[in-house]
C-alpha atoms as a PDB file:
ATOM      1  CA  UNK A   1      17.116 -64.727 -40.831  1.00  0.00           C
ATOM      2  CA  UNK A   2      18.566 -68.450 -39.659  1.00  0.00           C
ATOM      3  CA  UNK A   3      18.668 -69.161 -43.488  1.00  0.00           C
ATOM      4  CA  UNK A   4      21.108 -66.251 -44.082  1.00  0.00           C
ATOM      5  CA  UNK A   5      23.233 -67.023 -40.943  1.00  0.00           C
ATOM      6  CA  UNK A   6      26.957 -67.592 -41.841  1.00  0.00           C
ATOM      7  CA  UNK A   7      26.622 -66.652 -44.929  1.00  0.00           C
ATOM      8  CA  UNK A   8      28.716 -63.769 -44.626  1.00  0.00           C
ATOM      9  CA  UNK A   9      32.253 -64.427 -44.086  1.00  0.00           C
ATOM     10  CA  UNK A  10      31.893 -66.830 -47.121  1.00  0.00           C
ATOM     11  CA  UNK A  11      30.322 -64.250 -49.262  1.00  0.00           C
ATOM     12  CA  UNK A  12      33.096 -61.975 -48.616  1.00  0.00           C
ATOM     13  CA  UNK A  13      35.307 -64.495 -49.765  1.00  0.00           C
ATOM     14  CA  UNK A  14      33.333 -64.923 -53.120  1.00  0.00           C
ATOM     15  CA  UNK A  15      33.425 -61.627 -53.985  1.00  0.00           C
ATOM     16  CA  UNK A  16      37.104 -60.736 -53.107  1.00  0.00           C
ATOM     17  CA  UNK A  17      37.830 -63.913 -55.270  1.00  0.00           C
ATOM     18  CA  UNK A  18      36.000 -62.265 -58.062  1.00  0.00           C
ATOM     19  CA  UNK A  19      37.507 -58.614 -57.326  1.00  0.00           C
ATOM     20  CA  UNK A  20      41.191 -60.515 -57.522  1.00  0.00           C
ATOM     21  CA  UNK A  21      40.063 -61.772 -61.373  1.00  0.00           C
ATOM     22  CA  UNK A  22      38.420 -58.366 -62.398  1.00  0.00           C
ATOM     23  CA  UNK A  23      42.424 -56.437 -61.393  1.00  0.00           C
ATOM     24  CA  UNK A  24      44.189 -59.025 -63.717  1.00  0.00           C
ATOM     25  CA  UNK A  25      45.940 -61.302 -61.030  1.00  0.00           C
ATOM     26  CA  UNK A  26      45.518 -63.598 -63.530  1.00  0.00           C
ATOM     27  CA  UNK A  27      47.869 -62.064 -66.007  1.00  0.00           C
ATOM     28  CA  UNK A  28      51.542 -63.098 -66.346  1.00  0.00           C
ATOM     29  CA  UNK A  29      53.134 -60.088 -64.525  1.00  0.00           C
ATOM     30  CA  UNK A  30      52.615 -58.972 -61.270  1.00  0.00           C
ATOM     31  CA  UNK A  31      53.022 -55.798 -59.917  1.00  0.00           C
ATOM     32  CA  UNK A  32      55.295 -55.079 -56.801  1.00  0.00           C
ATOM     33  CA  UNK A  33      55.704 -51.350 -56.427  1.00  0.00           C
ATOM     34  CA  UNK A  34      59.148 -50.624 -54.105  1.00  0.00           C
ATOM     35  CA  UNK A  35      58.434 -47.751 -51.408  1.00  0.00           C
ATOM     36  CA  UNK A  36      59.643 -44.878 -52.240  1.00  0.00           C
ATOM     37  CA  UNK A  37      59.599 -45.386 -55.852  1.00  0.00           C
ATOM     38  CA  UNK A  38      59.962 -42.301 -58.012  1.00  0.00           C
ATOM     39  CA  UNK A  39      56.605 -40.805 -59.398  1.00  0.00           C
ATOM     40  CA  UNK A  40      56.350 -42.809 -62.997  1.00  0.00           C
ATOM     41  CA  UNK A  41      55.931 -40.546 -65.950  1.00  0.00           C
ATOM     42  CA  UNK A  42      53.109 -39.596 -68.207  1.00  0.00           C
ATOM     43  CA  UNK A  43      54.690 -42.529 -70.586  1.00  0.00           C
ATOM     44  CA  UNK A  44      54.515 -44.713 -67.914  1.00  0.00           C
ATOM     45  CA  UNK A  45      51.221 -44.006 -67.054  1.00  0.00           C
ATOM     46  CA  UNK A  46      49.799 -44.126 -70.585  1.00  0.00           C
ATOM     47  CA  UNK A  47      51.613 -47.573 -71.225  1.00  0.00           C
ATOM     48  CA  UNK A  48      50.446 -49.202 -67.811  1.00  0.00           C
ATOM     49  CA  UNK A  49      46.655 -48.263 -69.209  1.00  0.00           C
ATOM     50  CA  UNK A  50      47.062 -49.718 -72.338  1.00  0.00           C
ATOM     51  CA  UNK A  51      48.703 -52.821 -70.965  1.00  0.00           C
ATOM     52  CA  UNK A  52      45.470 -53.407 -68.252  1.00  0.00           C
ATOM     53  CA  UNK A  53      42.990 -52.248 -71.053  1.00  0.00           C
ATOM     54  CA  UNK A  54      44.402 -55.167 -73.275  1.00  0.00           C
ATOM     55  CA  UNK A  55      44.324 -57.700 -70.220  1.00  0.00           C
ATOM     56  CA  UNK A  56      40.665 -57.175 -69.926  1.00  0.00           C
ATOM     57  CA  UNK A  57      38.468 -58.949 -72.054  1.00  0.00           C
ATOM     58  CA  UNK A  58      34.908 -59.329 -73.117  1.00  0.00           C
ATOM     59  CA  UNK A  59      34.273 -62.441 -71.244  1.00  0.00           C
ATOM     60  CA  UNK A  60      35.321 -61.118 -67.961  1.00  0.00           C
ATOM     61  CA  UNK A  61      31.488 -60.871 -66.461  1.00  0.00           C
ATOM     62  CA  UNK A  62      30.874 -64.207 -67.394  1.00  0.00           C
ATOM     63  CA  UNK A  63      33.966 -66.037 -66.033  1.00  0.00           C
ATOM     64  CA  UNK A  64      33.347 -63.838 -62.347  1.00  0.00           C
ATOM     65  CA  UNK A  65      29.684 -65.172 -62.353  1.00  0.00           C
ATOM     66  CA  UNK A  66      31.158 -68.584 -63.275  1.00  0.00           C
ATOM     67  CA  UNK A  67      33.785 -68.296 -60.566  1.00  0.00           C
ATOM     68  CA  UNK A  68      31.023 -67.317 -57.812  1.00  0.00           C
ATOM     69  CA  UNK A  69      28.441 -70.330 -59.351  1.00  0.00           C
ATOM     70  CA  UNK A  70      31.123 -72.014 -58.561  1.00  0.00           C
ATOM     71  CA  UNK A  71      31.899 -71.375 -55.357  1.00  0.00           C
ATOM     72  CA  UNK A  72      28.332 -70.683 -53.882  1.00  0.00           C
ATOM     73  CA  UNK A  73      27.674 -74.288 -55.635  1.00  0.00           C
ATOM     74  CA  UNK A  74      30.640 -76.089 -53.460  1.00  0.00           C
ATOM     75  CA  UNK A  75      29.571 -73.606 -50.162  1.00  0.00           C
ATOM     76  CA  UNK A  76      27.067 -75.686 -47.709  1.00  0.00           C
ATOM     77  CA  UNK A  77      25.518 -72.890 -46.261  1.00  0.00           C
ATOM     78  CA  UNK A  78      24.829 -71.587 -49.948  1.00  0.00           C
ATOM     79  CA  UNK A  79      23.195 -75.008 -50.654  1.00  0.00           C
ATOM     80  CA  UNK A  80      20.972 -74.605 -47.989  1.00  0.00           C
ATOM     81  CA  UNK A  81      18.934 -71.401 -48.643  1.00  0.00           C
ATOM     82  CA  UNK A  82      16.276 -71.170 -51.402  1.00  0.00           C
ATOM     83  CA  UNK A  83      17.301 -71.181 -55.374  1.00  0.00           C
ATOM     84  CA  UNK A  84      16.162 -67.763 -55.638  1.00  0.00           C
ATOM     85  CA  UNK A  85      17.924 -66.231 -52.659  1.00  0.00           C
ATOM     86  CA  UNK A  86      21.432 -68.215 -54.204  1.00  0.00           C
ATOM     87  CA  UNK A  87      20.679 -66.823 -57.435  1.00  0.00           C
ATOM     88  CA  UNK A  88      20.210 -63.041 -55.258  1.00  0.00           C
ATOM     89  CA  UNK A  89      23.516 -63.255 -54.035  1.00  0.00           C
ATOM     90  CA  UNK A  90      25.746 -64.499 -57.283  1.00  0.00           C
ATOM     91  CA  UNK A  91      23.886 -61.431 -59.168  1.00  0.00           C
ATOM     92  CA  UNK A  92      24.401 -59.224 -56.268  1.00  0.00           C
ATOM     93  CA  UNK A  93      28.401 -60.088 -55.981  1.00  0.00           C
ATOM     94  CA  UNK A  94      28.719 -59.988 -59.899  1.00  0.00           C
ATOM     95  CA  UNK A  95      27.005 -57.096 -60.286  1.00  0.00           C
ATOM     96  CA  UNK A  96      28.982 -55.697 -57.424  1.00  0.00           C
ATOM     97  CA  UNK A  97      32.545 -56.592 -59.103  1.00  0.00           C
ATOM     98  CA  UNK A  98      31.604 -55.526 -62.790  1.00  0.00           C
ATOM     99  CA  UNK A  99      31.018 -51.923 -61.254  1.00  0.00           C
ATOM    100  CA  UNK A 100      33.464 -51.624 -59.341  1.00  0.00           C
ATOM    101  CA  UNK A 101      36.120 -52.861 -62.017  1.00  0.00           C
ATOM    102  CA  UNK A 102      36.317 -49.145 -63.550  1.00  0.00           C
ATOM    103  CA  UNK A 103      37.538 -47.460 -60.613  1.00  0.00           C
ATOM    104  CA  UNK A 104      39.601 -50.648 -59.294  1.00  0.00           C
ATOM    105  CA  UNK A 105      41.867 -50.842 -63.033  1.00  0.00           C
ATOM    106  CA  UNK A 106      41.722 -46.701 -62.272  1.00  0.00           C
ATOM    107  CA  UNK A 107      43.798 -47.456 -59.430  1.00  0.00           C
ATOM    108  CA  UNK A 108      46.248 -50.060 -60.458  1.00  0.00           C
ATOM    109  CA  UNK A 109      47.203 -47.940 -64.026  1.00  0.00           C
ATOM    110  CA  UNK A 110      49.992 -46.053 -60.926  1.00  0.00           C
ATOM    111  CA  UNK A 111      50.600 -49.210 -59.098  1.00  0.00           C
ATOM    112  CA  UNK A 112      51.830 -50.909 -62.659  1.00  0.00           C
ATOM    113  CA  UNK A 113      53.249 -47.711 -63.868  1.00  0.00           C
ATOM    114  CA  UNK A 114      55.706 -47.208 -60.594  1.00  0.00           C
ATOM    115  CA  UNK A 115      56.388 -51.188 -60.703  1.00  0.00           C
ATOM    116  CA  UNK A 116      57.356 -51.406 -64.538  1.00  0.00           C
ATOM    117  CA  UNK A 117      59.891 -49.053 -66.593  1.00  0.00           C
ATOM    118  CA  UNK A 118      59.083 -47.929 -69.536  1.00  0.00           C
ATOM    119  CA  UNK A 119      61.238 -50.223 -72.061  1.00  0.00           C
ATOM    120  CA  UNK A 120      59.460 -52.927 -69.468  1.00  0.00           C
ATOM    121  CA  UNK A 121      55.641 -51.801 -69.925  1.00  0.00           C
ATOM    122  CA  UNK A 122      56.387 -51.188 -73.908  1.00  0.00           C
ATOM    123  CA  UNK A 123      57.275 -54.772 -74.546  1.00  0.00           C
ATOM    124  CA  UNK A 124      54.106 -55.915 -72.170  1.00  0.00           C
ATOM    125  CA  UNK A 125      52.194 -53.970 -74.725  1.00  0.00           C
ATOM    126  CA  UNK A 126      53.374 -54.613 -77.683  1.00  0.00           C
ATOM    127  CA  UNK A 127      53.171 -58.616 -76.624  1.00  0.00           C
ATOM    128  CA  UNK A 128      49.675 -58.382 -75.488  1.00  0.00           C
ATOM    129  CA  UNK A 129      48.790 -56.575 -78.509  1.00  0.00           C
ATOM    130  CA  UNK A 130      49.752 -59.463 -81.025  1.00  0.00           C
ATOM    131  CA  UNK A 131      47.953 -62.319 -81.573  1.00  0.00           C
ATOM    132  CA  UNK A 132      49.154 -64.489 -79.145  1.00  0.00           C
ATOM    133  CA  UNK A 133      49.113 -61.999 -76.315  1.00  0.00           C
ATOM    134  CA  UNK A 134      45.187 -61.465 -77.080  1.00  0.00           C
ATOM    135  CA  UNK A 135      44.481 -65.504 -77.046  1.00  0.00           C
ATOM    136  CA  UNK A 136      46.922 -65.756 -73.696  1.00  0.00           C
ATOM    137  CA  UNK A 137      45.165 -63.159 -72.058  1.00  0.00           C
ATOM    138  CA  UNK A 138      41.405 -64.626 -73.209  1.00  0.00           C
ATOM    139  CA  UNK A 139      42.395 -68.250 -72.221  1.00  0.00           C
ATOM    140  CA  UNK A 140      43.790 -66.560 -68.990  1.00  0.00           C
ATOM    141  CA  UNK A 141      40.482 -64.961 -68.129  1.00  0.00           C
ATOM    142  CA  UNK A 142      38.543 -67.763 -69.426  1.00  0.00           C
ATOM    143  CA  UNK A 143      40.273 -70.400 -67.421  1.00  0.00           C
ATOM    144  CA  UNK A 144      40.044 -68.576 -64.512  1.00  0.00           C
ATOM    145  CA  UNK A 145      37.086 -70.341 -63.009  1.00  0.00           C
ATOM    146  CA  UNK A 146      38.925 -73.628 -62.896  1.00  0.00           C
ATOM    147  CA  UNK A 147      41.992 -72.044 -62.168  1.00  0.00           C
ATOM    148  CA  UNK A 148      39.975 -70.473 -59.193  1.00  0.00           C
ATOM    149  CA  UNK A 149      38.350 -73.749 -58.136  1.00  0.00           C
ATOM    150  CA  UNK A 150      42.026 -75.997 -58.600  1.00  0.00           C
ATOM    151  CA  UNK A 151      43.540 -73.500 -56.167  1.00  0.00           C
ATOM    152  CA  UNK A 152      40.512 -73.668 -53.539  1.00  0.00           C
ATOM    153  CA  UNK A 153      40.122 -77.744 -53.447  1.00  0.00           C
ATOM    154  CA  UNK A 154      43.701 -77.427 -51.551  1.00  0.00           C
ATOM    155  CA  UNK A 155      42.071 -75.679 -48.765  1.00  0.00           C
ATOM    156  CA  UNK A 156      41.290 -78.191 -46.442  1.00  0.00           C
ATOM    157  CA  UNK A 157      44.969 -79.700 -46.685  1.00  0.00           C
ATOM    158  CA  UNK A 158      45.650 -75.791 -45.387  1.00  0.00           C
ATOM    159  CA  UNK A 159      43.157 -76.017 -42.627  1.00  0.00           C
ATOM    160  CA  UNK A 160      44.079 -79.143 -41.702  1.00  0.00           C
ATOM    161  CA  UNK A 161      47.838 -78.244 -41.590  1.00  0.00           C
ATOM    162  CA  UNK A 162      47.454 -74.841 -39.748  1.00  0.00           C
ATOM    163  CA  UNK A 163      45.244 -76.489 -37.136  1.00  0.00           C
ATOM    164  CA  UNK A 164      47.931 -79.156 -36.446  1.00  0.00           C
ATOM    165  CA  UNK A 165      50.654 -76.283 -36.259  1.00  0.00           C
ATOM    166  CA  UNK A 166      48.360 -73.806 -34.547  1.00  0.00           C
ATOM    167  CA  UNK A 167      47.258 -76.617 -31.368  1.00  0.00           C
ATOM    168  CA  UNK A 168      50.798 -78.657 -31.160  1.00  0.00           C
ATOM    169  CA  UNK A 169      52.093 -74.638 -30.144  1.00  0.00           C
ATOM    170  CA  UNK A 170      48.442 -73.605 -27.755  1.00  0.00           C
ATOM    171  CA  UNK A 171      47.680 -77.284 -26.969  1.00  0.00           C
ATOM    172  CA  UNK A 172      44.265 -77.382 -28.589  1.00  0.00           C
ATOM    173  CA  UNK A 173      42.225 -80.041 -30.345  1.00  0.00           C
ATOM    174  CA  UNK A 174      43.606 -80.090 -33.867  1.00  0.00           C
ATOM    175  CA  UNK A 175      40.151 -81.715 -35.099  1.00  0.00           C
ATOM    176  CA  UNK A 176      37.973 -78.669 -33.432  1.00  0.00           C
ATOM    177  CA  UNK A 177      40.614 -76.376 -34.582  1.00  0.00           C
ATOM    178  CA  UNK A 178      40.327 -77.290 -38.216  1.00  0.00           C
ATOM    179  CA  UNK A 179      36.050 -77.604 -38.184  1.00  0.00           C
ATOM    180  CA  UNK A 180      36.362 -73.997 -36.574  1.00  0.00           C
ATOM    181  CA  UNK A 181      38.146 -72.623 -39.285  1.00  0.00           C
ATOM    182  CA  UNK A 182      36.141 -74.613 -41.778  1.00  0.00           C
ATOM    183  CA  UNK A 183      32.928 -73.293 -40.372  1.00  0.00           C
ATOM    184  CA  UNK A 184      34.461 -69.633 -40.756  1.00  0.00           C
ATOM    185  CA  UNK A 185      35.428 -69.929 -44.304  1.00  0.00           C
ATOM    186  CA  UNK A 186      32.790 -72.256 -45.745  1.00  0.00           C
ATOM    187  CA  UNK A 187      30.061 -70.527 -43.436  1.00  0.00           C
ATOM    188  CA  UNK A 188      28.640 -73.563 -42.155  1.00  0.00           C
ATOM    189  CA  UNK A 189      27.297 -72.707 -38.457  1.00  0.00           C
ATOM    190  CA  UNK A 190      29.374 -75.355 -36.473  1.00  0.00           C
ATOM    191  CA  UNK A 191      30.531 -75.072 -32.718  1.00  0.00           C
ATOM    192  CA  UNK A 192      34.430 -76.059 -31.531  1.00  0.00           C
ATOM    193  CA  UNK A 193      32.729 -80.026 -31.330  1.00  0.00           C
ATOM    194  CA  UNK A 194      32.286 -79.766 -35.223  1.00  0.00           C
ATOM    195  CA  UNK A 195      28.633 -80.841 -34.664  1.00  0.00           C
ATOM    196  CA  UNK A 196      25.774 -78.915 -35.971  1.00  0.00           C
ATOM    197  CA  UNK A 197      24.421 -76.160 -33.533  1.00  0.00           C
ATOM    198  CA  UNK A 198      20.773 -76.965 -33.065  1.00  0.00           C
END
């Protein structure tokens, strides 16, 4: 059980990361429904389909398990449970995403249909249907584990900033502040003094 502890909160953040690639958040245009928007038509509809269908790509699986090797590789508390029980929980959140992804692009063919008009979802199709939408939206996909992994090495200048800003206003320690919230997201089982429990 010790071997598993804080392994959680981390793994939550691996798979999340992967469940962000599988909806397309990697594609050029994102999707900000307005409340109240009207109810999109059956055009609408059928065009937002097409337009996630051609975002997807064969290679999807293998950049989310490259994305969570990734990740469980640069996690401590990963590093310091068994090979086997690693390679349980990359398969588990993989295998996890990749059935899921039916019934999460399910969901988002309303969300794009409500955010995009019609003249606005034809011309997303009709671009990623050519040539050079297909190879933008492979290399998107594909690059998506580095893309992933560029975004995450800025993380500690984040902790470290938000522990400054957090203490200077509640008059904490901005060092314990920042190994707390280090130990949260990276899973590593460290106490306020950033030493390890023993």
């Amino acid at each position: 059980m010790r071997r598993t502890k804080g392994l959680g909160m981390r793994f939550w953040i691996v798979l999340f990361s992967a469940l962000a690639l599988a909806s397309g958040a990697m594609a050029q245009a994102k999707a900000a429904p307005q409340p109240g928007a009207d109810q999109p038509s059956a055009r609408q509809m059928h065009l937002s389909r097409r337009y996630i269908e051609l975002t997807q790509s064969d290679q999807m699986e293998e950049a989310i398990r490259s994305m969570i090797v990734g990740q469980a590789n640069d996690d401590p508390s990963m590093r310091e449970i068994p090979a086997e029980d690693r390679a349980f929980m990359v398969d588990l959140a993989t295998e996890l995403t990749v059935d899921l992804m039916p019934d999460m692009l399910d969901r988002l063919v309303p969300v794009y249909a409500r955010t995009f008009s019609e003249a606005e979802l034809t011309a997303l199709v009709t671009f990623f249907d050519s040539e050079l939408g297909r190879s933008i939206a492979e290399k998107s996909i594909s690059s998506a584990p580095e893309a992933n992994a560029a975004m995450m090495s800025v993380m500690p200048q984040l902790f470290e900033k938000m522990a400054t800003r957090i203490c200077a206003r509640f008059g904490c320690d901005p060092a314990e502040m920042r190994a707390m919230m280090q130990g949260e997201a990276y899973g590593s089982a460290l106490p306020l003094s950033g030493k390890p429990s023993n």
